[in-house]
C-alpha atoms as a PDB file:
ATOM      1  CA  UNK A   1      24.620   7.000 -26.078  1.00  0.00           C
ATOM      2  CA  UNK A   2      24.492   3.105 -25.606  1.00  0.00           C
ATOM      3  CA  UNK A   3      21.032   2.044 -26.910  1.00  0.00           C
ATOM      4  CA  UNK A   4      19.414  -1.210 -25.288  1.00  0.00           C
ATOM      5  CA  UNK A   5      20.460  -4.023 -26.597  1.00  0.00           C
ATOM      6  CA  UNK A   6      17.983  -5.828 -28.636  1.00  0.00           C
ATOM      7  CA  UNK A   7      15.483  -8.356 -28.102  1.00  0.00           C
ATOM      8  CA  UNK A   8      17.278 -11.528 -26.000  1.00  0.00           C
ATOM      9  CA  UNK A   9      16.297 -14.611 -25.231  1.00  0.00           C
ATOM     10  CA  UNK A  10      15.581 -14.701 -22.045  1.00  0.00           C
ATOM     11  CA  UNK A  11      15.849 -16.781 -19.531  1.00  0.00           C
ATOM     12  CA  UNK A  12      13.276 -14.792 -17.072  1.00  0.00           C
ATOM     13  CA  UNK A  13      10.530 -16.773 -15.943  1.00  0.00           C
ATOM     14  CA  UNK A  14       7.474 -15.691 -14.349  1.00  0.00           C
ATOM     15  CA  UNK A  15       7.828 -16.283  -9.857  1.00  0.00           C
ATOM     16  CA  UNK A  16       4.850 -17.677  -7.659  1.00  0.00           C
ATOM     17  CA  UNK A  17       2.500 -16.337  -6.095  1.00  0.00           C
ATOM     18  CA  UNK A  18       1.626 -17.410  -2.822  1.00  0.00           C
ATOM     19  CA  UNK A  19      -1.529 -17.790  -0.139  1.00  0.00           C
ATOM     20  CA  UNK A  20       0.377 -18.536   2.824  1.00  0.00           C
ATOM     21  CA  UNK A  21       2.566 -21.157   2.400  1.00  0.00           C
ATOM     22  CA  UNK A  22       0.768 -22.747  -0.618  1.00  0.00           C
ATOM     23  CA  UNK A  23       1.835 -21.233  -4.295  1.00  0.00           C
ATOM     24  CA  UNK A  24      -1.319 -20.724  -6.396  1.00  0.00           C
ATOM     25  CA  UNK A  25      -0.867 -22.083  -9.816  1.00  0.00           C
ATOM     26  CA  UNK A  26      -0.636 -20.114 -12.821  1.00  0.00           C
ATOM     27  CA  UNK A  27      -4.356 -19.814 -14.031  1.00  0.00           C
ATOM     28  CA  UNK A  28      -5.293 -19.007 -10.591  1.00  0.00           C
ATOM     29  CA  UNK A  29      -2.688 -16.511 -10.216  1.00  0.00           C
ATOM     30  CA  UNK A  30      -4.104 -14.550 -13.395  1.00  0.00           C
ATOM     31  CA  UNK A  31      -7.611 -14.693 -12.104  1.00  0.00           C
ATOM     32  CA  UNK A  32      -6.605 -13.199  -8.733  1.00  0.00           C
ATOM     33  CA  UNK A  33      -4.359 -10.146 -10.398  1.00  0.00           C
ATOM     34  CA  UNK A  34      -6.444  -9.841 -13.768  1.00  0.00           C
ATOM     35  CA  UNK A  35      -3.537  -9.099 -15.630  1.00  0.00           C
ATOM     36  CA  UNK A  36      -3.578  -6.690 -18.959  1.00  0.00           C
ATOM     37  CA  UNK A  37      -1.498  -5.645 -21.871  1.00  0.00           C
ATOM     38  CA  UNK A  38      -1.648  -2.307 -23.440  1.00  0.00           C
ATOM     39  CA  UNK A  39       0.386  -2.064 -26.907  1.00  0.00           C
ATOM     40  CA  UNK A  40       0.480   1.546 -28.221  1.00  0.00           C
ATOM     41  CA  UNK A  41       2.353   2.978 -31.157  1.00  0.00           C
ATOM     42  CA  UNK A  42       5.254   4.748 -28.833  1.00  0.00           C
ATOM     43  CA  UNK A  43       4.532   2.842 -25.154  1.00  0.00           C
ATOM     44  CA  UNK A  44       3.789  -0.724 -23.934  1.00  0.00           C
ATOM     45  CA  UNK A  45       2.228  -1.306 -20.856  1.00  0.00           C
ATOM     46  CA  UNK A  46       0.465  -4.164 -18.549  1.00  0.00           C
ATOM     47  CA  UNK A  47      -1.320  -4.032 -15.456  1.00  0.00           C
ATOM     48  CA  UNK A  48      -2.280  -5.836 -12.496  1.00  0.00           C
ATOM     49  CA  UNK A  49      -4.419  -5.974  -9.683  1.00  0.00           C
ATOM     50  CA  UNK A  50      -2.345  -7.118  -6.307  1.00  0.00           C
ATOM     51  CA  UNK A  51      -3.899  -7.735  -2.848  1.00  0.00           C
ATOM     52  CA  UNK A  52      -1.552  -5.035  -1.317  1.00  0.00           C
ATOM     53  CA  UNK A  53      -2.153  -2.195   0.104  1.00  0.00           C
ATOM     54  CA  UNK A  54      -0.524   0.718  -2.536  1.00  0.00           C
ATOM     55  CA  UNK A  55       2.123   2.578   0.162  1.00  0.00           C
ATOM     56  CA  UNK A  56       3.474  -0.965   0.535  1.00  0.00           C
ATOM     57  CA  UNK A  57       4.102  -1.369  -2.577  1.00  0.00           C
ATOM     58  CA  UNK A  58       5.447   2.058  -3.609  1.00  0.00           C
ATOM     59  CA  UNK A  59       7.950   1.551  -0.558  1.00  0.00           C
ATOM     60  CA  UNK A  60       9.164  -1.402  -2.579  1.00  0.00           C
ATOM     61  CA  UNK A  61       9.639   0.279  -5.632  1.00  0.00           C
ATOM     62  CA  UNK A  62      11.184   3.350  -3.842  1.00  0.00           C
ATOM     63  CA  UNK A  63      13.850   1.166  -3.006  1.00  0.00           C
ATOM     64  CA  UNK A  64      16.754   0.637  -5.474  1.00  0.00           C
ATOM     65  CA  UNK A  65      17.884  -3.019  -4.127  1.00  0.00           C
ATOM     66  CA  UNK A  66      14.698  -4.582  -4.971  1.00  0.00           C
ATOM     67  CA  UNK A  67      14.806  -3.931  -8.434  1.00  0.00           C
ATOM     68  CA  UNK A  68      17.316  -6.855  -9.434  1.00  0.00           C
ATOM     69  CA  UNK A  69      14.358  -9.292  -8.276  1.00  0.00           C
ATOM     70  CA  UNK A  70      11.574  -7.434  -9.441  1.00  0.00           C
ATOM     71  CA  UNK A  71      12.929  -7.249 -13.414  1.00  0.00           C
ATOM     72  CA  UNK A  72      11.064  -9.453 -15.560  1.00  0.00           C
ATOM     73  CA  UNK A  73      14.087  -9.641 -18.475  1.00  0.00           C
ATOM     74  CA  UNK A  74      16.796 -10.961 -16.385  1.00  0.00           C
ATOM     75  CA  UNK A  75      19.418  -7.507 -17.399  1.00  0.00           C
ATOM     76  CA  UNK A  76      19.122  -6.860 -13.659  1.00  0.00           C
ATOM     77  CA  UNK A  77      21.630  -7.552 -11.449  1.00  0.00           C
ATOM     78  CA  UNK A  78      22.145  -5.571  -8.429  1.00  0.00           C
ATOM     79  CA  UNK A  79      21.668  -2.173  -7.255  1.00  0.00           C
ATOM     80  CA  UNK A  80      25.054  -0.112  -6.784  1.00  0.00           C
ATOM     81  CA  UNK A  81      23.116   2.684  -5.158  1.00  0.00           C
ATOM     82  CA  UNK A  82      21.464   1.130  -2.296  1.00  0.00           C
ATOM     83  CA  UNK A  83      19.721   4.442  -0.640  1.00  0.00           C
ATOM     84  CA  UNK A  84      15.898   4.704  -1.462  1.00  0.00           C
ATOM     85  CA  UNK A  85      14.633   7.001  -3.853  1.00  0.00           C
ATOM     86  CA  UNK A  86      12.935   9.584  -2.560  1.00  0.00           C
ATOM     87  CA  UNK A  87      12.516  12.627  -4.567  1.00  0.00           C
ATOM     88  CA  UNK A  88      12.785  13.665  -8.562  1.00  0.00           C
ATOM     89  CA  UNK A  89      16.147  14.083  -9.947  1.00  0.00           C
ATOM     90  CA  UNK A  90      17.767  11.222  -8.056  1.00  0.00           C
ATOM     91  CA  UNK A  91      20.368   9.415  -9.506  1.00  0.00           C
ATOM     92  CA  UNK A  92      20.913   5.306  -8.756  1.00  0.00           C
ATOM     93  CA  UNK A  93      23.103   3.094 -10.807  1.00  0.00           C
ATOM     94  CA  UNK A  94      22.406  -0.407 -11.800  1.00  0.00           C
ATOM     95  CA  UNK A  95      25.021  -3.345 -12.587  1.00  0.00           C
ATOM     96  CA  UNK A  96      23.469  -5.140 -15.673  1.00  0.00           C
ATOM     97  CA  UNK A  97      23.976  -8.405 -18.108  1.00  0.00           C
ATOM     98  CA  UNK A  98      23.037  -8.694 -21.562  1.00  0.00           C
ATOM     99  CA  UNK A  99      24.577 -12.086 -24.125  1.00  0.00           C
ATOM    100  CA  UNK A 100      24.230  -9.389 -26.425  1.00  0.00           C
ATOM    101  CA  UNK A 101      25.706  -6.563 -25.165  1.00  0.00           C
ATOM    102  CA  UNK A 102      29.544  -5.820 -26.494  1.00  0.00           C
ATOM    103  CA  UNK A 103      30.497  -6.248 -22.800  1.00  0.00           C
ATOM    104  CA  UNK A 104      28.135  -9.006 -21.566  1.00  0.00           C
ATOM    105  CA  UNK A 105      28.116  -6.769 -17.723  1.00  0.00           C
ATOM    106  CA  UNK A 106      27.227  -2.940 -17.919  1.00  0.00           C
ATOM    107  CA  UNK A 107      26.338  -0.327 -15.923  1.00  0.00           C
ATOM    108  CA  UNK A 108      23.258   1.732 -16.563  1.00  0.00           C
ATOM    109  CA  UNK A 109      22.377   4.962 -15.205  1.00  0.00           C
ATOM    110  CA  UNK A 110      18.600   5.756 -13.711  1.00  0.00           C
ATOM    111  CA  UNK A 111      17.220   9.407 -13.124  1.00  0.00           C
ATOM    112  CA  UNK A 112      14.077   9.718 -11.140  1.00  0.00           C
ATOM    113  CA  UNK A 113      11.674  11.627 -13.281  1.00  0.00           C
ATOM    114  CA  UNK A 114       8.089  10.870 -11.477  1.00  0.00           C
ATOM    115  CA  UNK A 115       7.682  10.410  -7.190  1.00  0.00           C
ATOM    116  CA  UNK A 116       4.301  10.941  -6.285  1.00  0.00           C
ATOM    117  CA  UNK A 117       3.984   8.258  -3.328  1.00  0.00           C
ATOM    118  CA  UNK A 118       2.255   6.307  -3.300  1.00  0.00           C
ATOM    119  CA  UNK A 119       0.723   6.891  -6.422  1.00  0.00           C
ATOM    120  CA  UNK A 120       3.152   6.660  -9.167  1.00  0.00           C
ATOM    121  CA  UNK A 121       6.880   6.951  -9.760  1.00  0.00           C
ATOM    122  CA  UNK A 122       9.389   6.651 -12.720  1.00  0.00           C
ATOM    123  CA  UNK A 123      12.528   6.879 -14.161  1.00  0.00           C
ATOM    124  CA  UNK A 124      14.697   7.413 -17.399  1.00  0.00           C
ATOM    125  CA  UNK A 125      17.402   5.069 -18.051  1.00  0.00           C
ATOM    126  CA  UNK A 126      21.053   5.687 -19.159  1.00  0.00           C
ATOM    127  CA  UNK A 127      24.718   5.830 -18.901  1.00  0.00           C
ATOM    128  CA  UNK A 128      27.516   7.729 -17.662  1.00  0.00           C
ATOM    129  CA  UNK A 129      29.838   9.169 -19.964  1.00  0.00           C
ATOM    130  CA  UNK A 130      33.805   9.073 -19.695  1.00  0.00           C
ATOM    131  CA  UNK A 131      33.921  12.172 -18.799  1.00  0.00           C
ATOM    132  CA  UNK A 132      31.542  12.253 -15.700  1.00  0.00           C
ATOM    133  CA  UNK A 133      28.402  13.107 -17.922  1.00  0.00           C
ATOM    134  CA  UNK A 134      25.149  11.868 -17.654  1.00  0.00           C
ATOM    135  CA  UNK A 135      23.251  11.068 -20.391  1.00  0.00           C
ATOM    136  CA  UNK A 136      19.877   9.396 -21.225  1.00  0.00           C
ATOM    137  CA  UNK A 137      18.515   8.225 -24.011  1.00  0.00           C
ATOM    138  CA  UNK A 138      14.684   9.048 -23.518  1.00  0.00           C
ATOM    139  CA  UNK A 139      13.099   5.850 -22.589  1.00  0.00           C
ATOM    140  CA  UNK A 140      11.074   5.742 -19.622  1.00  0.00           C
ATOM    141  CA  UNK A 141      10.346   3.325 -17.327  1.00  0.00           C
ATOM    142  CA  UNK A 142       7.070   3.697 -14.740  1.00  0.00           C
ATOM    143  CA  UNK A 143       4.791   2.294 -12.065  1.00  0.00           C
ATOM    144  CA  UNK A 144       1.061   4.181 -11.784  1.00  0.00           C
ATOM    145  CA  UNK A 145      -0.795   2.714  -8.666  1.00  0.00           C
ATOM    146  CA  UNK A 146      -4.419   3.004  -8.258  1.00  0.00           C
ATOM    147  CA  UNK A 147      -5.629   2.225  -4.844  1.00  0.00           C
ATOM    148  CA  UNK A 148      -8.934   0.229  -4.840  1.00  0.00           C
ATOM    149  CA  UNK A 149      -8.972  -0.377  -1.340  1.00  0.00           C
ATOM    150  CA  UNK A 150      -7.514  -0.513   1.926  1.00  0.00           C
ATOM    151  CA  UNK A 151      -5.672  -3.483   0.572  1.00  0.00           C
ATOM    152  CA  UNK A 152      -5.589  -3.905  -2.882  1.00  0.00           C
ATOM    153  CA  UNK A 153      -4.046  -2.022  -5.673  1.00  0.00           C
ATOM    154  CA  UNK A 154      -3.958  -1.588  -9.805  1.00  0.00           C
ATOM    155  CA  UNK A 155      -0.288  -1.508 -11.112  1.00  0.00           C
ATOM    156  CA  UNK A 156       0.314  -0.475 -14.353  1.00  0.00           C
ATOM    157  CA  UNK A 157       3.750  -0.936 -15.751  1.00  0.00           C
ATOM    158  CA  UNK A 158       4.956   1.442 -18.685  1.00  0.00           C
ATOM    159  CA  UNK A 159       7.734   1.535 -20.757  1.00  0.00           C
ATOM    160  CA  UNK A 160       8.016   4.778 -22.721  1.00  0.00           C
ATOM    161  CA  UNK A 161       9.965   5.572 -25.603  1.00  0.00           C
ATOM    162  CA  UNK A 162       8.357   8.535 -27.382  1.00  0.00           C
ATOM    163  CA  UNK A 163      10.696  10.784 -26.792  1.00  0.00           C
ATOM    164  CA  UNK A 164      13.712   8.940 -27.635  1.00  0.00           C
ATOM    165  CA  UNK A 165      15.608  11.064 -30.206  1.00  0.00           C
ATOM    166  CA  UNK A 166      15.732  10.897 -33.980  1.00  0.00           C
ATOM    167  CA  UNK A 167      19.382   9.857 -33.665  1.00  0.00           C
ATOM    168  CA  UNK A 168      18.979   6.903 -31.866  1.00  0.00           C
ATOM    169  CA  UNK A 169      16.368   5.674 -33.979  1.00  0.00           C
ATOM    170  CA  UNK A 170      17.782   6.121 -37.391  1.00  0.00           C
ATOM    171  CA  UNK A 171      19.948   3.139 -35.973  1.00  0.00           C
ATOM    172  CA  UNK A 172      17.635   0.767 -36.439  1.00  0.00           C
ATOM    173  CA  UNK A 173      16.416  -0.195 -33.154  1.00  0.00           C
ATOM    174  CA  UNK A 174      14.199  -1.966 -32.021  1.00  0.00           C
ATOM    175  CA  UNK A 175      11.959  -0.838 -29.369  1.00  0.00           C
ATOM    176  CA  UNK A 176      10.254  -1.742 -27.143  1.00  0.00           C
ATOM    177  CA  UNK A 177      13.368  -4.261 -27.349  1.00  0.00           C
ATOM    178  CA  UNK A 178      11.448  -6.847 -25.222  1.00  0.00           C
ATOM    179  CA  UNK A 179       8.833  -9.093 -25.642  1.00  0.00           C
ATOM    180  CA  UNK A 180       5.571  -7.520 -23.438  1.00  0.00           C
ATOM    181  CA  UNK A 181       5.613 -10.679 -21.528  1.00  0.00           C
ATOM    182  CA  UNK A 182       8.293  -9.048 -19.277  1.00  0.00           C
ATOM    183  CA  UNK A 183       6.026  -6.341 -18.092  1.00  0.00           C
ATOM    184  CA  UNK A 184       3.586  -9.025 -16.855  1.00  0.00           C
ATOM    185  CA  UNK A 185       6.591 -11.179 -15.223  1.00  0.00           C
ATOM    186  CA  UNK A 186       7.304  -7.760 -13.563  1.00  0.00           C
ATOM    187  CA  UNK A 187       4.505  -6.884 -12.002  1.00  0.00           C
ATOM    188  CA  UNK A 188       4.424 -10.515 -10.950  1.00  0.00           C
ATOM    189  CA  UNK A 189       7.974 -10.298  -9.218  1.00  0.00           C
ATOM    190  CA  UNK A 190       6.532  -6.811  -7.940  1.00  0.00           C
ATOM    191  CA  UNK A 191       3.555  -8.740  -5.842  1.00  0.00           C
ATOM    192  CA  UNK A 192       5.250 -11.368  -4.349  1.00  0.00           C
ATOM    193  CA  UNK A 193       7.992  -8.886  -2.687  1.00  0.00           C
ATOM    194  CA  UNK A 194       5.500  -6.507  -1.708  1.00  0.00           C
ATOM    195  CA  UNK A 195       3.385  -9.704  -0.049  1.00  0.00           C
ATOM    196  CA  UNK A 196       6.845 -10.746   1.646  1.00  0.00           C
ATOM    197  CA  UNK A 197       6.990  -7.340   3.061  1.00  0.00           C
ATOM    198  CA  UNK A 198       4.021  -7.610   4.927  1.00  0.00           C
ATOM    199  CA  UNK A 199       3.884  -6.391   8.590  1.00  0.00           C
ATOM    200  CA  UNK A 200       4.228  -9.642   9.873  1.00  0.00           C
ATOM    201  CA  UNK A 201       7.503 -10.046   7.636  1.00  0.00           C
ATOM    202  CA  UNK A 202       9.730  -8.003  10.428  1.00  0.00           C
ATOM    203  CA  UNK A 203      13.359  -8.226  11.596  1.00  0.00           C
ATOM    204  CA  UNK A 204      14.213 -11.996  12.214  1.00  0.00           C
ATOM    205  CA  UNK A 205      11.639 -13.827   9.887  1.00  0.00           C
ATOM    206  CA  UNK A 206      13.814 -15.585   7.161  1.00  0.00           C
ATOM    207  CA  UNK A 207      14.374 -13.802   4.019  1.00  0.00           C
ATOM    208  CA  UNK A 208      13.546 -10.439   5.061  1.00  0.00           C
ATOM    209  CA  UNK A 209      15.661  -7.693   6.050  1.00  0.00           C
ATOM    210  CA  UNK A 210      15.789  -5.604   8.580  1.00  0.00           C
ATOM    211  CA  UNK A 211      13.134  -3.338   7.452  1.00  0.00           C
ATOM    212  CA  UNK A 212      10.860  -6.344   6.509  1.00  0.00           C
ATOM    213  CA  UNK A 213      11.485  -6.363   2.779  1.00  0.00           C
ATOM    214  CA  UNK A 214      12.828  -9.532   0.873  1.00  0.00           C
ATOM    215  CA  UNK A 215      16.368  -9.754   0.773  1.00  0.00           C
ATOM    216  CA  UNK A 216      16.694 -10.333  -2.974  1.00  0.00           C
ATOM    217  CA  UNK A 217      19.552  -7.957  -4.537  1.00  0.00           C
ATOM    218  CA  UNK A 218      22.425  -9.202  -5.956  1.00  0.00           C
ATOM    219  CA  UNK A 219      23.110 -10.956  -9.154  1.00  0.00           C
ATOM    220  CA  UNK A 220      22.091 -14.302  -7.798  1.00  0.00           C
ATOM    221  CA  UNK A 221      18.538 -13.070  -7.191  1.00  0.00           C
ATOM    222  CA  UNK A 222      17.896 -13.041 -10.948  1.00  0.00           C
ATOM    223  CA  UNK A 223      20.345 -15.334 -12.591  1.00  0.00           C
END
């Protein structure tokens, strides 16, 4: 099992939010979303409180190509399976970059494990064997969304590793093996594409696609 690599230096840096065309600096960013960490012995999590509406941003999350831009380490680089996720057990690869990885690019492997739109989903993260096996190495990552409104939602963030085995921890690893600053840049990346996929954001505006989201896959989205 290939273990994350450990902590980088990262190069990920928090995106803009936006009201209309005017980006709302960083203090008044945090105000709007309230953003929180949770640290617990086996989990880390943060939240944040978006002005959009929680099936918008599930849809978001539900799909695979989005996830490049949304990443708040900068491993993320593009989606190779590009259909959105849409029930438990589905599998979608991701093309990933690491300085400290043995290989610098790698390929992870993702397992749905929670789809409860538009209320939560989540997946486990790991790699395909030579062979044609799949195997994961326990970690967890997941998006709970609390609806407080017709247009506002709670995101919390978690990344779970309490049931990563014994064997993979007697190698010394650290986890969570990111800073919990990521989280928050997450859920950041998270609310501006869910604000660019607005109603309004249809076929023909520029940067959207033709279902309205943000066209940001692809490893130039988060290099």
């Amino acid at each position: 099992m290939r273990v994350p690599p450990t902590r980088p230096m990262s190069s990920a840096s928090p995106r803009r939010l936006h009201v209309g065309n005017v980006p709302l600096p960083r203090q008044a960013r945090d105000e709007m979303t309230r953003s929180v960490h949770t640290v617990d012995q086996e989990n880390v999590s943060a939240t944040l409180t978006v002005a959009v509406p929680a099936a918008r941003v599930f849809a978001v999350l539900a799909d695979p190509t989005t996830h490049s831009a949304i990443d708040g380490t900068g491993w993320v680089q593009e989606s190779v399976d590009r259909t959105p996720l849409t029930e438990v057990g589905q599998i979608f690869r991701m093309d990933m970059y690491h300085a400290n990885h043995p290989n610098g690019d790698y390929q992870v492997v993702n397992k749905v494990q929670v789809l409860d739109p538009p209320r939560a989903i989540g997946w486990l993260t790991g790699q395909e064997k030579g062979d044609g096996h799949l195997e994961f190495g326990g970690w967890i990552w997941r998006y709970d969304l609390a609806p407080l409104g017709p247009s506002e939602t709670e995101v919390t963030l978690t990344y779970d590793w309490s049931v990563v085995p014994q064997f993979i921890r007697d190698r010394g690893i650290q986890f969570p093996p990111f800073g919990p600053e990521h989280l928050t840049n997450s859920l950041h990346h998270l609310a501006e594409l869910a604000e660019l996929a607005a109603p309004t954001a249809g076929p023909g505006r520029p940067g959207a696609d033709a279902r309205g989201l943000p066209n940001s896959q692809g490893p130039a989205a988060r290099r």
